[in-house]
Structure formats: structure tokens, C-alpha cells
Protein backbone atom coordinates (compact mmCIF):
# COMPACT_ATOMS: atom_id res chain seq x y z
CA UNK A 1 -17.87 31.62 -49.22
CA UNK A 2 -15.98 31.15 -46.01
CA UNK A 3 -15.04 28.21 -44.88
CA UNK A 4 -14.65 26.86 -41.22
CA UNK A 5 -10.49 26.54 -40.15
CA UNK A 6 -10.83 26.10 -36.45
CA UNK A 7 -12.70 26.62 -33.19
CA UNK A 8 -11.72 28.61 -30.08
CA UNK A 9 -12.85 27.90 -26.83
CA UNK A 10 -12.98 30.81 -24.02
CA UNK A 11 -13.97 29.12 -20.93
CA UNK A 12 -13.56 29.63 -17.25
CA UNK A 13 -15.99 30.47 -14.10
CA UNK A 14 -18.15 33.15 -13.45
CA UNK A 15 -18.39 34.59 -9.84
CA UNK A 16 -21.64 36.50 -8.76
CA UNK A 17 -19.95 39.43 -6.54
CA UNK A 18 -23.36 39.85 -5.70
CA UNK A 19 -27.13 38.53 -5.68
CA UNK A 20 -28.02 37.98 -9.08
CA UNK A 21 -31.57 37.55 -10.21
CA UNK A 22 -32.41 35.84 -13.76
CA UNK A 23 -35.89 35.38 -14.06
CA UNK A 24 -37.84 32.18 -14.52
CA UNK A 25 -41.05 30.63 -14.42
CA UNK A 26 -43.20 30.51 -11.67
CA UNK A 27 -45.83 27.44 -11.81
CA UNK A 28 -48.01 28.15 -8.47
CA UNK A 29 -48.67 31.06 -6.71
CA UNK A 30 -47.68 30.87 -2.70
CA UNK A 31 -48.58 33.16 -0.16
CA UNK A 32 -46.51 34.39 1.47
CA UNK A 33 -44.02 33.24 -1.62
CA UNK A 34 -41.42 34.35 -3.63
CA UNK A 35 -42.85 36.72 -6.06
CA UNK A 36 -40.15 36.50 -8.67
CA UNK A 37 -37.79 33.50 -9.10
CA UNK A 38 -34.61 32.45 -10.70
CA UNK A 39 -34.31 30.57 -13.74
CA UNK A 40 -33.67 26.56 -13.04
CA UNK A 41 -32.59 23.42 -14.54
CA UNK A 42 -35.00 20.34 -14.39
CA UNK A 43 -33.31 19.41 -11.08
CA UNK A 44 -34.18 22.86 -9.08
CA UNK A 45 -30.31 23.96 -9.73
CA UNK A 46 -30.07 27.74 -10.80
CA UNK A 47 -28.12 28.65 -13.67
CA UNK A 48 -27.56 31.04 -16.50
CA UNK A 49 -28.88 30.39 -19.42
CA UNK A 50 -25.84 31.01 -22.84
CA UNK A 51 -29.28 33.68 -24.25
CA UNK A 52 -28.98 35.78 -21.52
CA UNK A 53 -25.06 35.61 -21.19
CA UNK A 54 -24.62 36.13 -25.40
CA UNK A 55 -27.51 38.71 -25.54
CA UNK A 56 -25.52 40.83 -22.59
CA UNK A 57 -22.06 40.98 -24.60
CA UNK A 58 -23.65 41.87 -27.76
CA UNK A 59 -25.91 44.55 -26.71
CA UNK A 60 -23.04 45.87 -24.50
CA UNK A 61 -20.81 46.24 -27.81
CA UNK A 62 -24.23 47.93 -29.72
CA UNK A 63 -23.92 50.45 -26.68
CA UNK A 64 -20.39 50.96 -27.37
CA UNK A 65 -21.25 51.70 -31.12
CA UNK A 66 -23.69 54.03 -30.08
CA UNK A 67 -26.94 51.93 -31.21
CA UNK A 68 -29.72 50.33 -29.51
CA UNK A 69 -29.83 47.28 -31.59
CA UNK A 70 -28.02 46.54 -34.65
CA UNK A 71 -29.26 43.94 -37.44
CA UNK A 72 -30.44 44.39 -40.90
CA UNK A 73 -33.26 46.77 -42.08
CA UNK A 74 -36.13 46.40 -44.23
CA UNK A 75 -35.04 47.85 -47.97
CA UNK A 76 -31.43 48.28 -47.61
CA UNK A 77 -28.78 45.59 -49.16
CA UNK A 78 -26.93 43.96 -46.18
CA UNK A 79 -23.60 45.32 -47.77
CA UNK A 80 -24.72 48.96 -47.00
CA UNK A 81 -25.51 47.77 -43.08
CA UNK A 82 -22.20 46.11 -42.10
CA UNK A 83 -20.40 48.96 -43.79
CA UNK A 84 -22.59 52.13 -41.81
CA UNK A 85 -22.92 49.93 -38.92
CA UNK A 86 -20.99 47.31 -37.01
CA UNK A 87 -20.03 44.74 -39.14
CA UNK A 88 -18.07 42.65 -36.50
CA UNK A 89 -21.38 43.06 -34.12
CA UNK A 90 -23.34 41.31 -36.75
CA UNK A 91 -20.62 38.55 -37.94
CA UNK A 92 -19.73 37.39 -34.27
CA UNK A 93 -23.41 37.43 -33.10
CA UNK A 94 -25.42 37.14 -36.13
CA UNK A 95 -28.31 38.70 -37.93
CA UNK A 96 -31.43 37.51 -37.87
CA UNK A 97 -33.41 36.67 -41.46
CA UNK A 98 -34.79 39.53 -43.16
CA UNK A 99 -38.08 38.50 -44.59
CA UNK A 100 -38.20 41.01 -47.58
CA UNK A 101 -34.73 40.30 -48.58
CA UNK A 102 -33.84 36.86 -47.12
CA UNK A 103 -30.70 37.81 -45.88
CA UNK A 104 -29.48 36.44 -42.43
CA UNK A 105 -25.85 35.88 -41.10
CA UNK A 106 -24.95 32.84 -39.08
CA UNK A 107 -23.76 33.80 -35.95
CA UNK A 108 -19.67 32.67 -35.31
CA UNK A 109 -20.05 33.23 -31.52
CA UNK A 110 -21.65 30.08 -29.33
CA UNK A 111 -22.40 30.44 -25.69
CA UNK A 112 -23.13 27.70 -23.26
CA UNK A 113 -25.56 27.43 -20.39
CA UNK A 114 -23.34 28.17 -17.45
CA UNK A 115 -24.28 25.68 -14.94
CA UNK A 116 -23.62 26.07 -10.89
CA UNK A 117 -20.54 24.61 -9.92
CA UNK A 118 -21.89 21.82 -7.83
CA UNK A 119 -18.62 20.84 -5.78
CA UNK A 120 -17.48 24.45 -4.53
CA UNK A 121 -21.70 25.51 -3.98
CA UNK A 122 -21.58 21.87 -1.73
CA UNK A 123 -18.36 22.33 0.21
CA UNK A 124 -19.10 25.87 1.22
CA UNK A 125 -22.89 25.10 1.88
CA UNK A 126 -22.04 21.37 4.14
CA UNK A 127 -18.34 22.89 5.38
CA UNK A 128 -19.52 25.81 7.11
CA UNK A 129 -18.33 28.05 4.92
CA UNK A 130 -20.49 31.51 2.88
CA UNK A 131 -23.62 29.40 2.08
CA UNK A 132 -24.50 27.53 5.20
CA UNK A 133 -26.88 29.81 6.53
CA UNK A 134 -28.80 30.06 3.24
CA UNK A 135 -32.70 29.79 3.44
CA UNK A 136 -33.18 28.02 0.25
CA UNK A 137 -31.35 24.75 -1.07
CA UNK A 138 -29.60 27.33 -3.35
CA UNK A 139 -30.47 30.49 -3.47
CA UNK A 140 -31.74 33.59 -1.21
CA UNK A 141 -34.99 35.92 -0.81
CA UNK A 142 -34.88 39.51 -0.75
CA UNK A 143 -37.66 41.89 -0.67
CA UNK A 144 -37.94 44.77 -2.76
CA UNK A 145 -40.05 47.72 -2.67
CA UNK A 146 -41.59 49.78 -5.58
CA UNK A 147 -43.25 53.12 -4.92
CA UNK A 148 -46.25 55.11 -7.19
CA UNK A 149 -45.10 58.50 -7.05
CA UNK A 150 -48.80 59.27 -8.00
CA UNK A 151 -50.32 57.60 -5.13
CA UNK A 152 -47.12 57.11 -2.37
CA UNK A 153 -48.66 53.52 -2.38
CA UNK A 154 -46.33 50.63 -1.65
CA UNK A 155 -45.58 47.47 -3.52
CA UNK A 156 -43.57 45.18 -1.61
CA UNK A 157 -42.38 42.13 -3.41
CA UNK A 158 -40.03 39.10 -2.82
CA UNK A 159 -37.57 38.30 -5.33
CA UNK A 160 -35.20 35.02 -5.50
CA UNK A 161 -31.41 35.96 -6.15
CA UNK A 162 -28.59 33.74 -6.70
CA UNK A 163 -26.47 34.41 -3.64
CA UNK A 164 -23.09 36.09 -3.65
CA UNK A 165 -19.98 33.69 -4.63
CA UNK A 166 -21.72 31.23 -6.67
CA UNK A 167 -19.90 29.69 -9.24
CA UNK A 168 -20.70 29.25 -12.84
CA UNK A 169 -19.07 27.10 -15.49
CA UNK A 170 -19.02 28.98 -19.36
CA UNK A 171 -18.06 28.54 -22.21
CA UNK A 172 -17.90 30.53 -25.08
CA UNK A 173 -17.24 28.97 -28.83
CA UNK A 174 -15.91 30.74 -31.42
CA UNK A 175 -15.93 29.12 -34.90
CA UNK A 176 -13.21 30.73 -36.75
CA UNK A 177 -13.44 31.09 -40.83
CA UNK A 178 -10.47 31.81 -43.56
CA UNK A 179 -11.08 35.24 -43.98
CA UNK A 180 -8.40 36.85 -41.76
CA UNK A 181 -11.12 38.24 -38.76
CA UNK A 182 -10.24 36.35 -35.75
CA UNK A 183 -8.10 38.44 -33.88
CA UNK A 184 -10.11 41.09 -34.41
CA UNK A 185 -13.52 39.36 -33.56
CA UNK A 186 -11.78 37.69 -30.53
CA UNK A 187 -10.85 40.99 -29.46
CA UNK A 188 -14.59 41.86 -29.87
CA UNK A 189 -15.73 39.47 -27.51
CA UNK A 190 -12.53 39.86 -24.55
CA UNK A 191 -13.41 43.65 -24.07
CA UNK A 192 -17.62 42.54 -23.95
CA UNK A 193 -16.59 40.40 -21.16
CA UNK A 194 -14.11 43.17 -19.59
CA UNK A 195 -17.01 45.94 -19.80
CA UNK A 196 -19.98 43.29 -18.53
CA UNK A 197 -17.57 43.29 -15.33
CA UNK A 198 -18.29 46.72 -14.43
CA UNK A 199 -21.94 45.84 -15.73
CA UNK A 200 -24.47 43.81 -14.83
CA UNK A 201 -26.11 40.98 -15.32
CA UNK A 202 -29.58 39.53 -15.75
CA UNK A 203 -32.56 42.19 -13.81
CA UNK A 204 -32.27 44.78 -11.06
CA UNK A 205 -28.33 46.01 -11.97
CA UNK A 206 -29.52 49.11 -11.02
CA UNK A 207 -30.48 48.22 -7.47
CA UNK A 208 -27.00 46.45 -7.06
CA UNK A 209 -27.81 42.83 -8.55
CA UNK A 210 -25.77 41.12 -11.25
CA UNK A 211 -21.92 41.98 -10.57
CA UNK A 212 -20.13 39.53 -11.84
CA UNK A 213 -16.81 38.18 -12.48
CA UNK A 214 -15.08 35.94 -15.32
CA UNK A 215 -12.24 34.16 -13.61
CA UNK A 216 -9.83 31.28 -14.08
CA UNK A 217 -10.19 31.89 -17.95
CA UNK A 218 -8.46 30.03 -20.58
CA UNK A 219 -8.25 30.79 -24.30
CA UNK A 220 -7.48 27.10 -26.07
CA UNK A 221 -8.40 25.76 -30.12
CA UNK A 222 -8.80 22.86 -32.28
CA UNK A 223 -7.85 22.79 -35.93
CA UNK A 224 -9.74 21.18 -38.36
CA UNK A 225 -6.53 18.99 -38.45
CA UNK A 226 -6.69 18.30 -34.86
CA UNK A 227 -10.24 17.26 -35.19
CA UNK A 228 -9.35 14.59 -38.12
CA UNK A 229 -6.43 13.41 -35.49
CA UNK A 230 -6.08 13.55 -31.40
CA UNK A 231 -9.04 15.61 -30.74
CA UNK A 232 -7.42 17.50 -28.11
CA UNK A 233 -7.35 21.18 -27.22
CA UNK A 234 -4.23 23.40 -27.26
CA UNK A 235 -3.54 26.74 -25.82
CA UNK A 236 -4.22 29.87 -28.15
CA UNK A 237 -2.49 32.68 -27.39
CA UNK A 238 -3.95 35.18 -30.28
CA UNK A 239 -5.63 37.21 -27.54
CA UNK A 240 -5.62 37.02 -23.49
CA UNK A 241 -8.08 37.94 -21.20
């Protein structure tokens, strides 16, 4: 069995180049209201939630593989899906537990909630700068319009977006194990977060939502011996962004 050598750490800021629109839960239906809204924190703060961010990458590298989804399947040893499949897809993300064979894989890759970066959101909201005309304490409406091509009926609804130039925090965690794979897997995960670029994320990419950008990214690690001692990050240059 492998065992745990050291962590990486791949963290930075995400940029929305544009509205972005993760959904949440809506607890009281307005008139008049937003029809969809953003995901929040407890406070009323939007933010992106590490599922959403983690699920992206991976399914982005399924696409690249050519599969929908990629996990185990019922009657087939695990061995004989890593080696037809992806096997990096499954060891950086994980595999969920098969219930006929009780096999699973613990996922190497963690992802963080990326939460709104209060101080530049505040001094461009309060300084006059992109955000002080926005409608809502932190994010924007926009109204969107479905049409049945049965019918030609209208459906006009308002969604909530994050508004262009927020900032995220992220972090990414990679735990790192003896058996050789971390350049490889690291590589993995720096050309997921190249392609989601020229992707999307969260709903309505197609309509021009969810262009994003990683920025001020830095690549650092802790040893196991660095845990026992200082406890303090150091630059990693096995990969770059």
C-alpha cells in the first residue's frame, strides 16, 4: 500500500471574466424576484463551492478521454478499469464504492470552497471603481428568456450572476504517495485548469456565463519532514502553471 510523502498546494485567485451563475437555494418565492440565485455562505457572501470547482476539472479530463463519466463498473475487477480507462482520472479524483465488489479509491486531489475576496470586492464596490453601481450587495440580475418552439410561448426568467471581476480565493490539495505519480498527476490537474479557461463554469456557459480565470497561482509543498519540524510551505517547482 502507498503511503503518504508530502502535500502540494496549488493556490491562487480565480477571476470571473464574466457573470457567473452557480445555483443555490431559494427559501421564499418574491414577485417580481430573482428566479434563480447564486449559491451563498451563511453571511449572504457568494462563493464557489470546491464540488462544483473539482467536479468541472475531472469531467473536463473524462471529455478529453473521450468518456462521459469514468468510475468502476458493476462485474469487472478494478484492475481491468484503470488499465481500459483512465487510471490517473480515477487516482487524482477518486472512485466511488462499488457495492457488488467493495472497491473504491480515495481520491488524492482536495479542493477548497473558493470564497469572495472580501478586500478587492470592498475597495472596488466603496472606491468607485467596477462594482459601485451594482444592484445587489454582491451580485447582479439578468433576465433570460426561454422559447417553446412548439408553442412560440415565452418564458422570461431572472437569474442572479456573480458579476464580472470578482475574485475568488482556491486552493487545490494534492496529497502525494511513494509510488512515483506526481508529476504526472500534477500535470493532470495544470492542463484541467488550462482547458476550464476556455470553458466554463457553473450553468448557462453556453449563453456566455462562467469564463473564468486562475491567476496569481503558486505551486508550494510540505514534506512529511517539514510537518514533524517548521510547518512551513516551500516552493515546488515539479510543474508550473
Amino acid at each position: 500500500m502507498s503511503k503518504l510523502i508530502e502535500k502540494v498546494f496549488i493556490s491562487g485567485t480565480i477571476v470571473a471574466e464574466t457573470g457567473m451563475h452557480i445555483g443555490g437555494s431559494k427559501t421564499a418565492l418574491d414577485i417580481g424576484g430573482i428566479d434563480l440565485n447564486v449559491i451563498k455562505t451563511s453571511s449572504g457572501i457568494p462563493y464557489i463551492p470546491g464540488s462544483s470547482i473539482k467536479g468541472k476539472l475531472r469531467s473536463i479530463l473524462a471529455r478529453e478521454e473521450g468518456s462521459i463519466a469514468i468510475g468502476s463498473e458493476k462485474g469487472i475487477p478494478y484492475n481491468a478499469i484503470t488499465d481500459r480507462k483512465c487510471p490517473n482520472i480515477i487516482e487524482i479524483f477518486g472512485d466511488a464504492n462499488d457495492k457488488d465488489n467493495k472497491i473504491s479509491t480515495s481520491a488524492r486531489l482536495i479542493v477548497r470552497d473558493a470564497f469572495l475576496y472580501m478586500e478587492h470586492f470592498k475597495k472596488e464596490k466603496e472606491g468607485g471603481g467596477i462594482f459601485a453601481e451594482l444592484e445587489l450587495d454582491y451580485t447582479e440580475s439578468k433576465w433570460e428568456n426561454t422559447i417553446n418552439r412548439m408553442t412560440g410561448m415565452a418564458n422570461p426568467r431572472q437569474l442572479e450572476r456573480v458579476p464580472a471581476g470578482a475574485c475568488f480565493k482556491f486552493c487545490f490539495i494534492y496529497n502525494v504517495m511513494d509510488d512515483g505519480k506526481k508529476e504526472t498527476h500534477l500535470k493532470e490537474i495544470i492542463r484541467a485548469m488550462r482547458i476550464l479557461e476556455d470553458d466554463y463554469l457553473g450553468g448557462q456557459g453556453s449563453r456566455g456565463y462562467g469564463h473564468i480565470k486562475f491567476e496569481n497561482v503558486t505551486i508550494e509543498k510540505k514534506t512529511i519532514e517539514q510537518y514533524k519540524g517548521d510547518n512551513q510551505r516551500v516552493p515546488d517547482d515539479a510543474v508550473t502553471f
